[in-house]
C-alpha atoms as a PDB file:
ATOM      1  CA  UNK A   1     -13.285  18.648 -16.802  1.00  0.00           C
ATOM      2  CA  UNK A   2     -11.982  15.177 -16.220  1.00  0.00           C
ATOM      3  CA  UNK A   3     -13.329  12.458 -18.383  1.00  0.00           C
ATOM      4  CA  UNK A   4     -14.503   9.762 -16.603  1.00  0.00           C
ATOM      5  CA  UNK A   5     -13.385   7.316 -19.431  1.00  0.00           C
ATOM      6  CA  UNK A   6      -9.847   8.342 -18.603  1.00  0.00           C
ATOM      7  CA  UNK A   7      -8.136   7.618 -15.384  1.00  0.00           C
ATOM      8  CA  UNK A   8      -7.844  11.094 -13.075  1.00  0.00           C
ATOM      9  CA  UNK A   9      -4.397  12.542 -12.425  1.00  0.00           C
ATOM     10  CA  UNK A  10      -5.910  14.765 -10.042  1.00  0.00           C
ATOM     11  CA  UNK A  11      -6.635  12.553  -6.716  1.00  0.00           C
ATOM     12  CA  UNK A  12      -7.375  13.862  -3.568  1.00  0.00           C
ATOM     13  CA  UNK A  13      -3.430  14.231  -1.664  1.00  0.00           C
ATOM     14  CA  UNK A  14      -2.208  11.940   1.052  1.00  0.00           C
ATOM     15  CA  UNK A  15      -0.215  13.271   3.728  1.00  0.00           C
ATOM     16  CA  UNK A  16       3.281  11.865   3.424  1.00  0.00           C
ATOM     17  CA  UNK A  17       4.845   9.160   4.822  1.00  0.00           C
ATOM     18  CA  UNK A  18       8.164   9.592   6.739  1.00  0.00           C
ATOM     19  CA  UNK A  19      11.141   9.625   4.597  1.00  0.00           C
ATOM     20  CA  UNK A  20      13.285   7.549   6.763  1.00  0.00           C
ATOM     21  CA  UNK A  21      10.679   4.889   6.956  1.00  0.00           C
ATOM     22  CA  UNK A  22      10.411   4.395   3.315  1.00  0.00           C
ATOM     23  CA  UNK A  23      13.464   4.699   2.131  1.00  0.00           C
ATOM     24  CA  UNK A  24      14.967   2.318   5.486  1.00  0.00           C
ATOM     25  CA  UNK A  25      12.293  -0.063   5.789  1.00  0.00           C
ATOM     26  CA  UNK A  26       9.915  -0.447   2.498  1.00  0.00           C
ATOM     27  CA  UNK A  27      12.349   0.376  -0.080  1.00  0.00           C
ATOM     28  CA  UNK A  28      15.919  -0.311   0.873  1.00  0.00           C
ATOM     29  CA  UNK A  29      17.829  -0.911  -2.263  1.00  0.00           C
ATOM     30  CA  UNK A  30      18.584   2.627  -3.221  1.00  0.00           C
ATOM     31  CA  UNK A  31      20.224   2.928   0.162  1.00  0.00           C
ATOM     32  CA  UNK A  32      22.378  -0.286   0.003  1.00  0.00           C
ATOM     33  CA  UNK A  33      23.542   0.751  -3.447  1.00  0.00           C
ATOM     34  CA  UNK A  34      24.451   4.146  -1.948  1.00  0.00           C
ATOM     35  CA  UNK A  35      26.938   2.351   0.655  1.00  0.00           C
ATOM     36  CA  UNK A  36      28.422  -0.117  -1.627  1.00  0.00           C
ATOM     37  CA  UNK A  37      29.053   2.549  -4.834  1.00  0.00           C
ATOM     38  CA  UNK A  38      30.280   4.491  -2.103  1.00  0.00           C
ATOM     39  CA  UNK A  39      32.423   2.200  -0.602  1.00  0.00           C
ATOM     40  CA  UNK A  40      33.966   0.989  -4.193  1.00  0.00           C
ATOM     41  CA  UNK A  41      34.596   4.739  -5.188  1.00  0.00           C
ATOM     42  CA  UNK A  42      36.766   5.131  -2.146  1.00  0.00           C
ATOM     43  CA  UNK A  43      38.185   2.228  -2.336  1.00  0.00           C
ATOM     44  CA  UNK A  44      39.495   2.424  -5.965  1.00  0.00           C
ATOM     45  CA  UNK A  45      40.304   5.835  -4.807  1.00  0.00           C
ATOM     46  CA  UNK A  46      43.005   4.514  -2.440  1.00  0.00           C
ATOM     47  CA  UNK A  47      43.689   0.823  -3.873  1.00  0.00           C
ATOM     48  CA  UNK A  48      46.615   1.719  -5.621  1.00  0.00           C
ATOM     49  CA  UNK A  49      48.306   3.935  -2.525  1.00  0.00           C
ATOM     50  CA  UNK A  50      49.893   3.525   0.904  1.00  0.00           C
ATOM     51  CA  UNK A  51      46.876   3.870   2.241  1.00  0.00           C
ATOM     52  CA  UNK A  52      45.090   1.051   0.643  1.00  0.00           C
ATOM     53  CA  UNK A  53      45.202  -1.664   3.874  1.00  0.00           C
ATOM     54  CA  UNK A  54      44.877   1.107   6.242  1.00  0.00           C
ATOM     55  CA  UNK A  55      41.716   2.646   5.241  1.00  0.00           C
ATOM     56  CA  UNK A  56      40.460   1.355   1.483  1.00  0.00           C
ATOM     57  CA  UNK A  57      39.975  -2.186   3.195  1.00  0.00           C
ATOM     58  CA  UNK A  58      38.117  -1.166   6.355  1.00  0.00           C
ATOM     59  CA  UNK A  59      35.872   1.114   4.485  1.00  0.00           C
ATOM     60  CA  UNK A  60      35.102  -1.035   1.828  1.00  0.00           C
ATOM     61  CA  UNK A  61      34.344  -4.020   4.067  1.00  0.00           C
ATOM     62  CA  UNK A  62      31.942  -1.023   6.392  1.00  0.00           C
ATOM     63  CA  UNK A  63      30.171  -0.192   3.083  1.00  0.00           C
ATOM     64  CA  UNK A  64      29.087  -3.973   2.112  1.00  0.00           C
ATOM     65  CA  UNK A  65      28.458  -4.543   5.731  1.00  0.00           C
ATOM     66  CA  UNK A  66      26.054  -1.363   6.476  1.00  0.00           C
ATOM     67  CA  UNK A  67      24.538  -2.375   2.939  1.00  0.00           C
ATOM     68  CA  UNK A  68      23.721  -5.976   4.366  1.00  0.00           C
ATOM     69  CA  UNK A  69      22.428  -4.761   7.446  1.00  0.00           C
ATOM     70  CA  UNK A  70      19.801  -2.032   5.813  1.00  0.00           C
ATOM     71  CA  UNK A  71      18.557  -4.672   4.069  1.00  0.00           C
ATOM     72  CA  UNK A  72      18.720  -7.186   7.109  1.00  0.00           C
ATOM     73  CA  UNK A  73      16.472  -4.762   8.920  1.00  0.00           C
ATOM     74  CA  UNK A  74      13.799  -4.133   5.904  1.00  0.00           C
ATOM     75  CA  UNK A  75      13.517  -7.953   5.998  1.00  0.00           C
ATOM     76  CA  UNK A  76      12.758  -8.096   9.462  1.00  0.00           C
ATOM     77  CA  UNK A  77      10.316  -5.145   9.849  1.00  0.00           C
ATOM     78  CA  UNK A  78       7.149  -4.624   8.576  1.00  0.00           C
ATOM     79  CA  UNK A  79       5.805  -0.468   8.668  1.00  0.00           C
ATOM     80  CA  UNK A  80       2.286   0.199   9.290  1.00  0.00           C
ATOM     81  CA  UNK A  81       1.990   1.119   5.760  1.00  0.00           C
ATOM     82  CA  UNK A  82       3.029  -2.256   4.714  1.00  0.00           C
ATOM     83  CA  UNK A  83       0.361  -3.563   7.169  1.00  0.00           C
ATOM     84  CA  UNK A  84      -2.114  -1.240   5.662  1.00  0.00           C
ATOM     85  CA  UNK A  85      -1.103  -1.996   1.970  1.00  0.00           C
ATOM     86  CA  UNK A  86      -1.692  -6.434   2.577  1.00  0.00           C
ATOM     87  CA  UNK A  87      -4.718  -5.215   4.440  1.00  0.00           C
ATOM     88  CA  UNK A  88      -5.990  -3.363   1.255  1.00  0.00           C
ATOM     89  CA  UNK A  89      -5.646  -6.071  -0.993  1.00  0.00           C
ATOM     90  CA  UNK A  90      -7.368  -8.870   1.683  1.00  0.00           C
ATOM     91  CA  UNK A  91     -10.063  -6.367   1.460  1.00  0.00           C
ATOM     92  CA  UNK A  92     -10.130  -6.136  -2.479  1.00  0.00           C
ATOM     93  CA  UNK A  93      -9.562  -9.790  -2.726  1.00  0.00           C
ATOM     94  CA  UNK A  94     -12.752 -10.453  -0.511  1.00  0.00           C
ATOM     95  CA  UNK A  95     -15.096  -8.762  -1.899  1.00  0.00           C
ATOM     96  CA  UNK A  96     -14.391  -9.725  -5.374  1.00  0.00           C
ATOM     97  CA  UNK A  97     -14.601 -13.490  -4.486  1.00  0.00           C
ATOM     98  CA  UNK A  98     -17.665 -13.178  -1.471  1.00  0.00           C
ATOM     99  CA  UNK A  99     -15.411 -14.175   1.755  1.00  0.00           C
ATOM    100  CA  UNK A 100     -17.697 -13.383   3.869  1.00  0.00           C
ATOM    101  CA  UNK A 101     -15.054 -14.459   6.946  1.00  0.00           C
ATOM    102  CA  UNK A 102     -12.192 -12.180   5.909  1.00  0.00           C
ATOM    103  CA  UNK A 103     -14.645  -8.780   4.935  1.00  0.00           C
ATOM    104  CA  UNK A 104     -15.943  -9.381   8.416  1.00  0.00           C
ATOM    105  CA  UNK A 105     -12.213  -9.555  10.203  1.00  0.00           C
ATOM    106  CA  UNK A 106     -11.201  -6.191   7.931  1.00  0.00           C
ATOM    107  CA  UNK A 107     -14.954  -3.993   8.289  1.00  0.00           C
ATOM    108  CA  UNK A 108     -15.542  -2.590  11.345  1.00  0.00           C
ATOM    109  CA  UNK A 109     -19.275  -2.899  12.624  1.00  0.00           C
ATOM    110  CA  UNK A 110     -20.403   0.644  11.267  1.00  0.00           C
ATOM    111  CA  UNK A 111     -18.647   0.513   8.258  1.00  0.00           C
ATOM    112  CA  UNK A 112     -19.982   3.116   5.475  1.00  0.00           C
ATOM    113  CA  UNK A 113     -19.797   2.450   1.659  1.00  0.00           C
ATOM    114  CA  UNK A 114     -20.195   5.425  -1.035  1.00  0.00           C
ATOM    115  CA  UNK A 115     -19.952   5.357  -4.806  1.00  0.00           C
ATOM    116  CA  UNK A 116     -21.984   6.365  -7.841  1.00  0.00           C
ATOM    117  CA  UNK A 117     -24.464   4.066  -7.838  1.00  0.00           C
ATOM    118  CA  UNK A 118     -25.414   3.054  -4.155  1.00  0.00           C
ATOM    119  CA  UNK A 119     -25.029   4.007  -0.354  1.00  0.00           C
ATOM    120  CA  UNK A 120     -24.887   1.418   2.212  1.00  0.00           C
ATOM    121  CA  UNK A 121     -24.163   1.513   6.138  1.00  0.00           C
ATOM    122  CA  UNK A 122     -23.203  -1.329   8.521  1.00  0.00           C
ATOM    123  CA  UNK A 123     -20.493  -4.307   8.258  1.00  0.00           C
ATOM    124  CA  UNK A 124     -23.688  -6.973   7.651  1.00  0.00           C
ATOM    125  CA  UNK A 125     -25.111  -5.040   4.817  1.00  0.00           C
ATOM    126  CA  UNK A 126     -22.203  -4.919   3.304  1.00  0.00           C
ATOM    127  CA  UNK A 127     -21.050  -7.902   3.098  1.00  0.00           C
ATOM    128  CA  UNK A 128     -24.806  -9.371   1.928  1.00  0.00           C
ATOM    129  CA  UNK A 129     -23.797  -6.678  -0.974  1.00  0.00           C
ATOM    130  CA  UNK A 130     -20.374  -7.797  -1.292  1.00  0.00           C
ATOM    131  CA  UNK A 131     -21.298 -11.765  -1.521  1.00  0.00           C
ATOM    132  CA  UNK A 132     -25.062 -11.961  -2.808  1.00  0.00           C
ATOM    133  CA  UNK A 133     -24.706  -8.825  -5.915  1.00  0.00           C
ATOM    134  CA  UNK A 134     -20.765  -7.842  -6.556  1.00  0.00           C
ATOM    135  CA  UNK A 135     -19.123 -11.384  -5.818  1.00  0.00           C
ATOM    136  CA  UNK A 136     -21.070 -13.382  -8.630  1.00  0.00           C
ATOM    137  CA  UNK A 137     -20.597 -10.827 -11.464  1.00  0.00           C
ATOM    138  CA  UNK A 138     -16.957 -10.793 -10.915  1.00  0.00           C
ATOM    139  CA  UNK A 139     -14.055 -13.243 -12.487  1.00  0.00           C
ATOM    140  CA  UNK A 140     -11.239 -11.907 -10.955  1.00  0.00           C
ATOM    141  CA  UNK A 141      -9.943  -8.462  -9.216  1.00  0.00           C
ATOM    142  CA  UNK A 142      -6.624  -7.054  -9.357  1.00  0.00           C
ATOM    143  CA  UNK A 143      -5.208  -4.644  -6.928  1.00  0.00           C
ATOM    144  CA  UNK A 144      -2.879  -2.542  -9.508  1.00  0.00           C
ATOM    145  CA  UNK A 145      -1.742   0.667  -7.172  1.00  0.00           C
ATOM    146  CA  UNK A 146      -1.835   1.324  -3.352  1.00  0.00           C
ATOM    147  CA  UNK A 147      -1.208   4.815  -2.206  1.00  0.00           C
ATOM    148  CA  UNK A 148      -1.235   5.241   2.318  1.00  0.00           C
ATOM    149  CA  UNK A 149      -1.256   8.090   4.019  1.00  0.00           C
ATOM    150  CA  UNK A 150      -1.291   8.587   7.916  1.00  0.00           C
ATOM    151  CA  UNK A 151      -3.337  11.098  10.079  1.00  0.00           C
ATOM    152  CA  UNK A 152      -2.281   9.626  13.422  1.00  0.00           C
ATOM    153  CA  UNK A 153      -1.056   6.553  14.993  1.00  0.00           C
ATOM    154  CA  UNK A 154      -3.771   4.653  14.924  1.00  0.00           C
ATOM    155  CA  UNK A 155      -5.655   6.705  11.419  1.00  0.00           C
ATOM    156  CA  UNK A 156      -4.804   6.553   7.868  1.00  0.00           C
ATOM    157  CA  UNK A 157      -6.139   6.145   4.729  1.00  0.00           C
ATOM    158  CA  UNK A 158      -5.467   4.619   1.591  1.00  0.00           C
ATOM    159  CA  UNK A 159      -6.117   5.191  -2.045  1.00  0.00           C
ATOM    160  CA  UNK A 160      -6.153   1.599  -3.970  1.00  0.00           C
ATOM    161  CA  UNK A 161      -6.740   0.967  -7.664  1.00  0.00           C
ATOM    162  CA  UNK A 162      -8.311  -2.045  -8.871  1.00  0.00           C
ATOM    163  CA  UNK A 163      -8.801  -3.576 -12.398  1.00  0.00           C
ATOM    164  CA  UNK A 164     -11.533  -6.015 -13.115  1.00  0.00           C
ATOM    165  CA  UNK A 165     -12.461  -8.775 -15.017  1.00  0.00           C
ATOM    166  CA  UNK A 166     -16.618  -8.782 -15.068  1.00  0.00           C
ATOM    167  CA  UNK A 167     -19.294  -8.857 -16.875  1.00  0.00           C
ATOM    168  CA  UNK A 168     -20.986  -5.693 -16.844  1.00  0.00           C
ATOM    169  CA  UNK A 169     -18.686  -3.663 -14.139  1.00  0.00           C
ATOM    170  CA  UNK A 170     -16.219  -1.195 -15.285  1.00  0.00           C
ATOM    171  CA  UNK A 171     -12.674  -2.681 -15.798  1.00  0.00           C
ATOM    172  CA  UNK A 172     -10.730   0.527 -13.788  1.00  0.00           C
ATOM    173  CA  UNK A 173     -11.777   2.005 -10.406  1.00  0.00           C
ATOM    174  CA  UNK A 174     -10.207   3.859  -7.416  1.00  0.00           C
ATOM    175  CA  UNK A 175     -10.844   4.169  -4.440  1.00  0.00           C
ATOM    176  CA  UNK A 176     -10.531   5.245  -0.403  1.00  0.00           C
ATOM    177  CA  UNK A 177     -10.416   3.592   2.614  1.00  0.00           C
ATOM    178  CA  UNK A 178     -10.851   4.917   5.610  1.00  0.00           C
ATOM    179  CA  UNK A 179      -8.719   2.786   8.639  1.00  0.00           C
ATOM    180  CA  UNK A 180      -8.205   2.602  11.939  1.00  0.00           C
ATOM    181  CA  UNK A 181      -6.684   1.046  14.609  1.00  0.00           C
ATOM    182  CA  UNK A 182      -8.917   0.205  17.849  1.00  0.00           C
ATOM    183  CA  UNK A 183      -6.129  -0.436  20.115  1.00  0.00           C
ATOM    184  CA  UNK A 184      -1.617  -0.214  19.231  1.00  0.00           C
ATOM    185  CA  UNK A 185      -1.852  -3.730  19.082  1.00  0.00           C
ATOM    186  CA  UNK A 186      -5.424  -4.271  17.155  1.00  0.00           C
ATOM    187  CA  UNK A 187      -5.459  -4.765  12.909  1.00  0.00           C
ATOM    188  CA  UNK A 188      -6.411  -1.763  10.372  1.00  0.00           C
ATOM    189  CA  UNK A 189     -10.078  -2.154   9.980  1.00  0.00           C
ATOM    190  CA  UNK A 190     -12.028  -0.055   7.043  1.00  0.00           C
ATOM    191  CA  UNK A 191     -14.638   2.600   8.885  1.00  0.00           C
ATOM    192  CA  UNK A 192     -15.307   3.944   5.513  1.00  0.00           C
ATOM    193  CA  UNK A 193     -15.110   2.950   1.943  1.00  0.00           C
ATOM    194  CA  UNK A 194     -15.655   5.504  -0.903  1.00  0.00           C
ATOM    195  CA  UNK A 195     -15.284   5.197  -5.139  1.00  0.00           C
ATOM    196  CA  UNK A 196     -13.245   8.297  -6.085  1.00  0.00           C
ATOM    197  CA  UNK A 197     -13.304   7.576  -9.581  1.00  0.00           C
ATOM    198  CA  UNK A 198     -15.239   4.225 -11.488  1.00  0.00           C
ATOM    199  CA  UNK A 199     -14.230   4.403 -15.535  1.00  0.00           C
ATOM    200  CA  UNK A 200     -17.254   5.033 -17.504  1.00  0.00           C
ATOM    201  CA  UNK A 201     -19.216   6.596 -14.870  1.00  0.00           C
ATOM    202  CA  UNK A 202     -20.056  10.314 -13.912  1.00  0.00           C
ATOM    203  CA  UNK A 203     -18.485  11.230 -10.288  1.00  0.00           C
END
């Protein structure tokens, strides 16, 4: 049985996100190093031949330019899990300080909130809970993990851990999000927020 003083190693799994996507777009580096190792191999392969202008030149110069241009392109796209990942922490950051304005741009109208301790339906409660009971007890919030996972287009979920500094809250918590997307063009908005683990407390 899983302690709850001890964070879980058993979470619920996300689907995946697509490989291409995350290794092109969110985390590019180990795909630029591939090109330019590769491109310095070969080309100290062939620098000290008849060959060297002909092809150890050209190939090296194609290896630091397709490394520039992978990263080029991270820079200039953002993925939907990105998206998801800033909208995460504006949601963690809002409800640890009570802004009312930003919980009500990221919670859609029937939002749902579960964990140990209470149950509470509808983006107005919520944020009256958020701003009037959490908010005050809180000194800061820290979002330390953020795991996304996609069931369509336009629904995904994330799992987000947050550390604490409060007076009589639990330093460690996770939990999941529930998002989705009322139109291509429309922000992530949270349809359903659940504690899958608070430290100290019973699930």
């Amino acid at each position: 049985m899983q302690s709850s003083l001890f964070e879980p190693q058993n979470l619920p799994e996300l689907p995946k996100a697509s490989t291409f996507e995350h290794w092109v777009f969110e985390s590019p580096i180990p795909l630029m190093l591939i090109f330019f190792i590769s491109a310095i191999i070969i080309f100290g392969a062939v620098c000290h031949t008849q060959r060297a202008k002909r092809f150890g030149y050209p190939i090296l110069g194609a290896g630091i330019l397709l490394g520039l241009g992978v990263f080029a392109l991270a820079s200039a796209v953002t993925t939907e899990s990105e998206h998801l990942q800033e909208r995460s922490r504006q949601l963690v950051l809002a409800a640890s300080i009570g802004d009312s304005t930003t919980l009500s741009s990221i919670l859609d109208e029937k939002v749902r909130i579960k964990t140990n301790f209470i149950t509470q339906s509808g983006k107005e409660r919520i944020i009256t809970l958020a701003t009037s009971r959490a908010a005050p007890m809180i000194e800061s919030a820290t979002t330390k993990e953020i795991r996304v996972g996609f069931y369509g287009p336009q629904v995904a979920k994330t799992h987000i851990k947050v550390k604490v500094k409060a007076d009589m809250i639990p330093p460690l918590s996770w939990w999941a999000i529930d998002w989705i997307k009322p139109s291509p063009d429309a922000q992530w908005i949270a349809t359903h927020i659940e504690s899958l683990w608070i430290q100290g407390l019973p699930n």
